[in-house]
Protein backbone atom coordinates (compact mmCIF):
# COMPACT_ATOMS: atom_id res chain seq x y z
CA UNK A 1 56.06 127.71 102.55
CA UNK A 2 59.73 127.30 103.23
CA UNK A 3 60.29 124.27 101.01
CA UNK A 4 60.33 124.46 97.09
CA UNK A 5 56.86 122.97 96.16
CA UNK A 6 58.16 119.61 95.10
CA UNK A 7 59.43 119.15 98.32
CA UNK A 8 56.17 120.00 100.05
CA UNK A 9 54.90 117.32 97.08
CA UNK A 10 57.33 114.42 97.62
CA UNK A 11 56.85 115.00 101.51
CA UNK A 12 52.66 114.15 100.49
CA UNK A 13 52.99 111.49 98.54
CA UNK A 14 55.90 109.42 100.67
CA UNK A 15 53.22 110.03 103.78
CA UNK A 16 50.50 108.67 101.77
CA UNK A 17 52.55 105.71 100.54
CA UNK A 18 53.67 104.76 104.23
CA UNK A 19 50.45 105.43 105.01
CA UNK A 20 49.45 102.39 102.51
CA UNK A 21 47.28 104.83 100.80
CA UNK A 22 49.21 102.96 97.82
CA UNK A 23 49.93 99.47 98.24
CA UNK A 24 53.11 97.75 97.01
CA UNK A 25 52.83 97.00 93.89
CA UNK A 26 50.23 99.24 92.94
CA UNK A 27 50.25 102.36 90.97
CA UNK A 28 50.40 105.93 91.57
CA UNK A 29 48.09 108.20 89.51
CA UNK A 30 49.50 109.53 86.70
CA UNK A 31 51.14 112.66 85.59
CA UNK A 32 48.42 114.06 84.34
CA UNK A 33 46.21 113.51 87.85
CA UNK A 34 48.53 114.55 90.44
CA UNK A 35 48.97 117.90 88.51
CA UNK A 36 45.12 118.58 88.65
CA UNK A 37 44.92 116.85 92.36
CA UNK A 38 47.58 119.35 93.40
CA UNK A 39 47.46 121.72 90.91
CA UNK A 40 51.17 122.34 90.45
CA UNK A 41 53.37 122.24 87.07
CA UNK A 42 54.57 118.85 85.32
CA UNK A 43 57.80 120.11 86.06
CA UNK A 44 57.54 120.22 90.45
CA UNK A 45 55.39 116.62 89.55
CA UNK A 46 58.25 115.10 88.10
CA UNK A 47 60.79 116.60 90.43
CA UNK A 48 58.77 114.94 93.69
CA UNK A 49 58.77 111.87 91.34
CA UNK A 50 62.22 111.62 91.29
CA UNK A 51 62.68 112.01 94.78
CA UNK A 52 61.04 109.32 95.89
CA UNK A 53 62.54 106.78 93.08
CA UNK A 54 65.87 108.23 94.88
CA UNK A 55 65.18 107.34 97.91
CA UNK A 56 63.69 103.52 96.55
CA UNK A 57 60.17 103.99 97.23
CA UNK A 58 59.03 103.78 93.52
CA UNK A 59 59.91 102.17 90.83
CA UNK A 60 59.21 103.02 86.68
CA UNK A 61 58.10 100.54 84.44
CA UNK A 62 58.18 101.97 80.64
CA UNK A 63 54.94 102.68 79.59
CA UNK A 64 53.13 101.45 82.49
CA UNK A 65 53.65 104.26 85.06
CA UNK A 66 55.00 104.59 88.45
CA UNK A 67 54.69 101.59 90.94
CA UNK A 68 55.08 101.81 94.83
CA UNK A 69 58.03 99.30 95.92
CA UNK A 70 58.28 96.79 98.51
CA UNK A 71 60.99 99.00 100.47
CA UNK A 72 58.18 101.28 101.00
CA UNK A 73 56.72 98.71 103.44
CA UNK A 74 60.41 97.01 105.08
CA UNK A 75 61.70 100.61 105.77
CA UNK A 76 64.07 99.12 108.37
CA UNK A 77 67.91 99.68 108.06
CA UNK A 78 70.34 98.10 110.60
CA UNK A 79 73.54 99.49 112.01
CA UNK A 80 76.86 97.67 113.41
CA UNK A 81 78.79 99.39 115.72
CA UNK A 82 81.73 98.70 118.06
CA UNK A 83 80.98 98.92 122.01
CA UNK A 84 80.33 102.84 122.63
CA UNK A 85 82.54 102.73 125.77
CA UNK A 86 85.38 101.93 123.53
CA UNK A 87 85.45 105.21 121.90
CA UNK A 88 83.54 109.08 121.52
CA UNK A 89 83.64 108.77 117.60
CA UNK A 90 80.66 106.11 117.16
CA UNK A 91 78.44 107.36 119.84
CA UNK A 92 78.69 110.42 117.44
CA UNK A 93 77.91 108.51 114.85
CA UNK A 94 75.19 106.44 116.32
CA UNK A 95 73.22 109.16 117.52
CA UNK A 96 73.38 111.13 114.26
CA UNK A 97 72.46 108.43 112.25
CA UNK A 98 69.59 107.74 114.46
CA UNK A 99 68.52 111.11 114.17
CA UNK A 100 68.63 111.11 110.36
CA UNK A 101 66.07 107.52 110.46
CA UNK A 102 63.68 109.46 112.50
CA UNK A 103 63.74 112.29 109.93
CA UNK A 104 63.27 110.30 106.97
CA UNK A 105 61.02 107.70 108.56
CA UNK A 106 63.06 104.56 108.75
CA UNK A 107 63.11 101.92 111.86
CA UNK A 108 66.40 101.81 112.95
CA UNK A 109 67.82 98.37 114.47
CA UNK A 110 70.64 99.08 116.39
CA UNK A 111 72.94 96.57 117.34
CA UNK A 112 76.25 97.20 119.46
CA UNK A 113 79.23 94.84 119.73
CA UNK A 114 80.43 95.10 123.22
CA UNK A 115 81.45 91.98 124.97
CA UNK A 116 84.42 91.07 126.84
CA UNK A 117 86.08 88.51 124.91
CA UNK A 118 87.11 88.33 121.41
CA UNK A 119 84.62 85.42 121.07
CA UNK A 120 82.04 86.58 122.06
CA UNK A 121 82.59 90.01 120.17
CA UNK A 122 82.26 87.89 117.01
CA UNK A 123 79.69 85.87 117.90
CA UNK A 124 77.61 89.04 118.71
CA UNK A 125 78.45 90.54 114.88
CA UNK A 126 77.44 87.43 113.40
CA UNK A 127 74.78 87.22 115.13
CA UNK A 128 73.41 90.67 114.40
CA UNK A 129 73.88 89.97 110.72
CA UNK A 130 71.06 87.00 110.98
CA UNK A 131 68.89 89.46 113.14
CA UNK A 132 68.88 92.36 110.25
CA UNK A 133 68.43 89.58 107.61
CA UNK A 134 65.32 88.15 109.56
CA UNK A 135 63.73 91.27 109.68
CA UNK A 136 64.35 92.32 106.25
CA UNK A 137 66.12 95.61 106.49
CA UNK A 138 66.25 97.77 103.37
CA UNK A 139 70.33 98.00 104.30
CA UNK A 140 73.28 98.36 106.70
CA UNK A 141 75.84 100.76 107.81
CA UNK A 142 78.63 98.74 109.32
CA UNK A 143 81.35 99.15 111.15
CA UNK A 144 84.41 96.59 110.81
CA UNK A 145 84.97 94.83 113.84
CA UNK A 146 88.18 95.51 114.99
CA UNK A 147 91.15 94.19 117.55
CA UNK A 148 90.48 90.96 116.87
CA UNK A 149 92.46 88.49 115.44
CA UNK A 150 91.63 87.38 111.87
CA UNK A 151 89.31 90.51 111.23
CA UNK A 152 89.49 90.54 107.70
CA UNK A 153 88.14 86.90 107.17
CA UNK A 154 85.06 87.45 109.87
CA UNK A 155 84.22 90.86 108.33
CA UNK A 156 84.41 89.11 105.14
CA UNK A 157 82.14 86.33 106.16
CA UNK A 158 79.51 88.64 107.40
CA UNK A 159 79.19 90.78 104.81
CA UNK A 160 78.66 87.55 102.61
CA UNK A 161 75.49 86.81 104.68
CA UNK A 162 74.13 90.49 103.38
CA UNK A 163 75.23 90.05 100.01
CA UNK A 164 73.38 86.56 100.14
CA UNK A 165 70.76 87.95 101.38
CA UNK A 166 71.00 90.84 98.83
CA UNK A 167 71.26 93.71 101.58
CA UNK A 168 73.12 96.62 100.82
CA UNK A 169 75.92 97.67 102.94
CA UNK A 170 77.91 100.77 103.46
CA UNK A 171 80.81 100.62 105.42
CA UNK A 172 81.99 103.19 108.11
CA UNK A 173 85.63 104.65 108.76
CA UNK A 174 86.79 102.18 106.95
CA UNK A 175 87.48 99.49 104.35
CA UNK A 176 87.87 96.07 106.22
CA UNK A 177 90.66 95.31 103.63
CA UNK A 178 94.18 96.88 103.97
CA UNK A 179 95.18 99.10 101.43
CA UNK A 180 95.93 99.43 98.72
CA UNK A 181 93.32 96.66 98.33
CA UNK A 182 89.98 97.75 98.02
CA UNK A 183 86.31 95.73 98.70
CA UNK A 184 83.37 96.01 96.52
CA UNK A 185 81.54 97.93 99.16
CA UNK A 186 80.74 101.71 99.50
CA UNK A 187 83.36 102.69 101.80
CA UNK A 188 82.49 106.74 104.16
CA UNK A 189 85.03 107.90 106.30
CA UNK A 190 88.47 110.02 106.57
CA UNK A 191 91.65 109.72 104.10
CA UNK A 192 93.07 107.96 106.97
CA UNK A 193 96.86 107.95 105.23
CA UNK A 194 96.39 111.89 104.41
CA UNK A 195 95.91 112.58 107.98
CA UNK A 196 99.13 110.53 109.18
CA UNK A 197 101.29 112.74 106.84
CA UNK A 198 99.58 116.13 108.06
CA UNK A 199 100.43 114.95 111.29
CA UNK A 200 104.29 113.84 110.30
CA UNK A 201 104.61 117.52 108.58
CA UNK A 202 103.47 119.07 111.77
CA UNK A 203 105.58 117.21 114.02
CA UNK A 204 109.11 117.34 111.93
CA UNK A 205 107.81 121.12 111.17
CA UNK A 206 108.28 121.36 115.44
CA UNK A 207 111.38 119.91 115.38
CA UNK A 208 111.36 116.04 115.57
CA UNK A 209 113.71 113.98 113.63
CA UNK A 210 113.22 111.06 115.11
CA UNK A 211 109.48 110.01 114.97
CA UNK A 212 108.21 106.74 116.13
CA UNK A 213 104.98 105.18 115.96
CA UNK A 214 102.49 103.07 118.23
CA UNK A 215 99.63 100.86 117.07
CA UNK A 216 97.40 98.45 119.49
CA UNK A 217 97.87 94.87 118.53
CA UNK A 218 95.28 93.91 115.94
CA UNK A 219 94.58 97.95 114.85
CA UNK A 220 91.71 99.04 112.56
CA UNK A 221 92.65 99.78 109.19
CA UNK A 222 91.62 103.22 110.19
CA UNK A 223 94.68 103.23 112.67
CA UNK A 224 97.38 101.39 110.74
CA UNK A 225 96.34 103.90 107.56
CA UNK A 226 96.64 106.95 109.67
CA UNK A 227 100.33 105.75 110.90
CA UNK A 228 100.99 104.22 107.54
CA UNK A 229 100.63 107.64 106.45
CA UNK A 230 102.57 109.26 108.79
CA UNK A 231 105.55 106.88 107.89
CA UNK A 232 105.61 108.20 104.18
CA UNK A 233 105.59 111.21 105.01
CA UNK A 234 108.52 111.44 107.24
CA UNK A 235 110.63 109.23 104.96
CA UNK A 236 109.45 111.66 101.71
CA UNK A 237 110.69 114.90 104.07
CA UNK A 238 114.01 112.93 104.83
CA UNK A 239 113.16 111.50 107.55
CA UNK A 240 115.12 108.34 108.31
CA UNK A 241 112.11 105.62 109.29
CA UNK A 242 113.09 101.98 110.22
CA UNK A 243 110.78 98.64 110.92
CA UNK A 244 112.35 99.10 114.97
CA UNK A 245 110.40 103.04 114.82
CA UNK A 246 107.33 100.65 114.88
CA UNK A 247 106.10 99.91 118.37
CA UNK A 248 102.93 97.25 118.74
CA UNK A 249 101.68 96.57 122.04
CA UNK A 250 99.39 97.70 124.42
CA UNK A 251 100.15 101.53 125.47
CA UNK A 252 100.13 100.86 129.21
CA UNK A 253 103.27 97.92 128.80
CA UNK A 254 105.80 99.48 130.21
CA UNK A 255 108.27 96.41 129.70
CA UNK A 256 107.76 96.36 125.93
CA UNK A 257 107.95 100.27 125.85
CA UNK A 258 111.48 99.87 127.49
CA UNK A 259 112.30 97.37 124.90
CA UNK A 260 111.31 99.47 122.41
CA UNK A 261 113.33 102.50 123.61
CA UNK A 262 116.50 100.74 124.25
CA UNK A 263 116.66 100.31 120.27
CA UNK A 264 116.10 103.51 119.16
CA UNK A 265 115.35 106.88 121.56
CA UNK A 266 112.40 109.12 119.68
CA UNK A 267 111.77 112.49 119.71
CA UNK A 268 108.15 112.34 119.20
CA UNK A 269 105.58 109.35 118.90
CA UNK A 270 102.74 109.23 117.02
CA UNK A 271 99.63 107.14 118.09
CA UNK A 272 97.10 105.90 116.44
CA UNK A 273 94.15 106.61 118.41
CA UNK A 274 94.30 109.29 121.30
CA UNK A 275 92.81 106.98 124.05
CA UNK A 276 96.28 104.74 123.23
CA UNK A 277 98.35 108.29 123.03
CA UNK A 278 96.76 109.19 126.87
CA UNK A 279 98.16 105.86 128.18
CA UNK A 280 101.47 105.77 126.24
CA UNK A 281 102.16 108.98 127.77
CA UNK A 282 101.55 107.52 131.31
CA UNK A 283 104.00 104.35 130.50
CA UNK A 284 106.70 107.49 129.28
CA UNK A 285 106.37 109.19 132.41
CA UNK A 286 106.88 105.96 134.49
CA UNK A 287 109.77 105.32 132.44
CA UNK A 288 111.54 109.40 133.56
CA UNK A 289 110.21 110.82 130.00
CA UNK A 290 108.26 114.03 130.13
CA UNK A 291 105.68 115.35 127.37
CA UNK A 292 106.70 117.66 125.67
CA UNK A 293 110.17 118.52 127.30
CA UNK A 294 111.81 114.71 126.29
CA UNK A 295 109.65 114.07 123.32
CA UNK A 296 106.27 115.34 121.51
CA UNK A 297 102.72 112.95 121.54
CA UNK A 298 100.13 112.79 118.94
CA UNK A 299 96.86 111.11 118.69
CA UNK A 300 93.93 110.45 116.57
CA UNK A 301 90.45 111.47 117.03
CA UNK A 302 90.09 114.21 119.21
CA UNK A 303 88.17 112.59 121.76
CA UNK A 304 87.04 114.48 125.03
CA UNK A 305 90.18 113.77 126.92
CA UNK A 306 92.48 114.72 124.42
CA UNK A 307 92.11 118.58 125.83
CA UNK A 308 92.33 117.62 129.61
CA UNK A 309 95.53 115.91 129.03
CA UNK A 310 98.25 117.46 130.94
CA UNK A 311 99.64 118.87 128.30
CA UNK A 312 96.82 118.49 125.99
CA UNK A 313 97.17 116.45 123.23
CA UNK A 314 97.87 116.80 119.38
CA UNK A 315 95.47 115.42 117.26
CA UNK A 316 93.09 114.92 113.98
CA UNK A 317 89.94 116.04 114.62
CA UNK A 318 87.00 113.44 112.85
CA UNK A 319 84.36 115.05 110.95
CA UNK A 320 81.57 112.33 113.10
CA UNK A 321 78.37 114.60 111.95
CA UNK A 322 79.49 114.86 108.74
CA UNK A 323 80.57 111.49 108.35
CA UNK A 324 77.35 109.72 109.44
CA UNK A 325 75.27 112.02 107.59
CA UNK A 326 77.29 110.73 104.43
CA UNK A 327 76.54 106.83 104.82
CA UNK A 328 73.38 107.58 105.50
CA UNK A 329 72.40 109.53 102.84
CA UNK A 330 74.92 106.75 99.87
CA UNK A 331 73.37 103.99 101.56
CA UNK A 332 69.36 105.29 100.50
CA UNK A 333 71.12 105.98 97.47
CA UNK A 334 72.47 102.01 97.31
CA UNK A 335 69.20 101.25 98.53
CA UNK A 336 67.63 102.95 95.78
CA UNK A 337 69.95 102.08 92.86
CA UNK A 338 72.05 98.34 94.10
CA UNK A 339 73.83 98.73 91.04
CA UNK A 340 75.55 101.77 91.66
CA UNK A 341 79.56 101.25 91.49
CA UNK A 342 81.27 101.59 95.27
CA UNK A 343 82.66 104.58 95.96
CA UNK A 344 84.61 106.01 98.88
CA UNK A 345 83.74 108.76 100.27
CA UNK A 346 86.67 110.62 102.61
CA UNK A 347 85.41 113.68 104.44
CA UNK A 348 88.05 116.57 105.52
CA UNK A 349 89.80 116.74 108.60
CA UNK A 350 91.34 119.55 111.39
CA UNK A 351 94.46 119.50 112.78
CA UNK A 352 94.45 120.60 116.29
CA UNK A 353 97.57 121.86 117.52
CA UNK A 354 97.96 121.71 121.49
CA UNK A 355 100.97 121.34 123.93
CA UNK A 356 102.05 118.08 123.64
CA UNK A 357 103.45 118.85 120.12
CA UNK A 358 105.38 122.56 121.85
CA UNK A 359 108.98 122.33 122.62
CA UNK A 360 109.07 124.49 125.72
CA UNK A 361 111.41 127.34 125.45
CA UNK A 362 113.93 126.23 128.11
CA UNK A 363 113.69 122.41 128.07
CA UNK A 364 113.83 121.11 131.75
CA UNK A 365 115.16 117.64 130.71
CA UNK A 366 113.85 114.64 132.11
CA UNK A 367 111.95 113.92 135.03
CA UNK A 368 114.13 113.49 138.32
C-alpha cells in the first residue's frame, strides 16, 4: 500500500459517506468500532477523522460523536471565469481545477463569462451567481470580472449574493479592490506589485532610463498592480517616472500612441499583459520604432505567443498549476472551517528573459 493507512482509511469512509452508507445527520461509529472494523491504531482512526472534518464532511459534537454533514450530500462547487479566448492563464486554471473536483469527488459547475458587450458580460456573472446559489454549491472560486466599467461595485454586488446566501468564495489572481485596500475574501494569486519591480530592475539593469508603461482601459487589478509595481521600482532605483510615462488605451491605437510619444520618447515600455505588449509592438513598428533596436518590450503572463514574437518577448511567467491547485485546496478549507480569517495567498514567479529586452550590439536605428 502506497498511502499511509489513514489515508487508505479516510479514502473508505468518505466513499461510504457519498455512498449514503451514512446519512446526513447521522453518526459514524465510534472510535472504539472503526478500530476493531478495521483493525488499525486509535492514532491512524483519528488521523482519517480529521481528514474528513478538513475537508467539511463531518462535523464533532462534544460528547456525542462524529456526525456526517450536509456538504457531504451538496458536494457541488462553482467556478467564474473570464471568456477562455481572452487569455492562456484561465484555461490553465480551469482545467486544473477541474481536474482536482474529479479527484476529490466534487461536481463542478462551470460557468464562463464570454459575451460581446460589457452588458451582457455582467449580466452573464450575475446571472451565474443565482445559478450556483440555486443549486446549492458547497463554494466558489471566482474570478473578478474585468474591463468593464464600474468593476469594483458589480464584483461587489455579486459576491453579496454568496455571502447572502452564505457561500464561501475564494477569489483568483486577484482582489477586486485596489490596493492597498483589501476585501474580506480569501484572495490566491501572484504578488502582482513584486513582479512589476523585478521587471523594472531587469529592464533599467539592460539599460533603459526612460521606462514607460501601458495598461488597457478598465485593467484588472492584476495588471494595474503589476505596472504599479514597476513604477516604484524605477522611481526607488532613480528613475525619473511622471503621470505622462502612463499610457491608457487600447495597444493597437496608433493615434493615441503618437500622442503619447510626442510627450515623452521611452526607451522601453512595459505592458501589462503580453497579448497588449504583442499589439503595442505592432502600433511601434507602424509608427518607424523597432523592438529592441529603438526601445525594449515587456509583458505579463507568458502566454504561447510571447516566444513566437519576433523578437520574443520579456515576461513574468504565472505559476497557473500551482495557482489553481491553491484555491482549490483554501477554498475546502473555507468550506470546512467559514470562520477562518482571509488570507492571501501569492505564489512565486519566473522571469523570462528573451530578445525584446537585448540591446543589439550595433544598434541599426530606426526603421527606414
Amino acid at each position: 500500500m502506497n498511502d499511509p493507512k489513514y489515508k487508505t482509511l479516510a479514502e473508505t469512509l468518505k466513499k461510504n459517506i457519498l455512498d449514503g452508507k451514512y446519512g446526513v445527520g447521522n453518526p459514524l461509529p465510534s472510535m472504539r468500532g472503526l478500530i476493531g472494523r478495521f483493525g488499525v491504531s486509535k492514532t491512524t482512526v483519528q488521523r482519517a477523522l480529521d481528514e474528513l472534518f478538513a475537508q467539511g464532511l463531518i462535523s464533532r459534537k462534544q460528547g456525542c460523536g462524529t456526525f456526517v454533514t450536509s456538504l457531504a450530500t451538496t458536494r457541488k462547487i462553482g467556478l467564474i471565469v473570464p471568456d477562455h479566448g481572452r487569455s492562456e492563464f484561465f484555461p490553465a486554471i480551469a482545467k486544473e481545477i477541474s481536474r482536482l473536483a474529479q479527484k476529490e469527488e466534487y461536481t463542478l459547475l462551470f460557468g464562463e463569462v464570454g459575451a460581446s458587450t460589457d452588458e451582457e458580460r455582467v449580466w452573464q456573472v450575475e446571472q451565474l451567481a443565482r445559478d450556483f446559489i440555486v443549486q446549492r454549491v458547497s463554494g466558489v472560486i471566482f474570478q473578478p470580472i474585468d474591463y468593464v466599467k464600474d468593476s469594483v461595485t458589480i464584483n461587489r454586488k455579486v459576491l453579496a449574493r454568496f455571502d447572502s446566501a452564505r457561500i464561501p468564495v475564494v477569489l483568483c489572481d486577484y482582489d477586486f479592490v485596489e490596493a492597498p485596500d483589501r476585501s474580506q475574501y480569501d484572495v490566491v494569486g501572484i504578488n502582482n506589485a513584486e513582479a512589476g519591480a523585478l521587471m523594472a530592475r531587469h529592464l533599467i539593469e539592460a539599460g533603459a532610463r526612460k521606462v514607460h508603461f501601458h495598461l488597457k482601459p478598465y485593467a484588472p487589478e492584476s495588471h494595474r498592480g503589476y505596472i504599479r509595481g514597476a513604477i516604484h521600482a524605477c522611481r526607488d532605483m532613480g528613475g525619473k517616472v511622471s503621470d505622462s510615462h502612463l499610457l491608457v488605451s487600447d495597444p493597437d491605437d496608433v493615434a493615441a500612441l503618437k500622442r503619447h510619444l510626442r510627450k515623452s520618447r521611452p526607451d522601453a515600455f512595459v505592458c501589462g499583459h503580453d497579448a497588449s505588449a504583442a499589439k503595442l509592438k505592432k502600433s511601434l513598428w507602424k509608427l518607424g520604432l523597432a523592438v529592441p533596436q529603438d526601445l525594449l518590450l515587456a509583458g505579463l503572463n507568458d502566454l504561447q505567443i510571447a516566444p513566437l514574437l519576433t523578437p520574443p518577448l520579456t515576461t513574468v511567467h504565472l505559476p497557473c498549476e500551482a495557482i489553481a491547485e491553491t484555491a482549490f485546496s483554501r477554498l475546502q478549507s473555507r468550506i470546512a472551517n467559514p470562520a477562518l480569517p482571509p488570507v492571501e495567498m501569492y505564489l512565486p514567479v519566473r522571469l523570462v528573459i528573451r530578445d525584446s529586452t537585448k540591446r543589439p550590439v550595433e544598434s541599426k536605428g530606426k526603421r527606414k
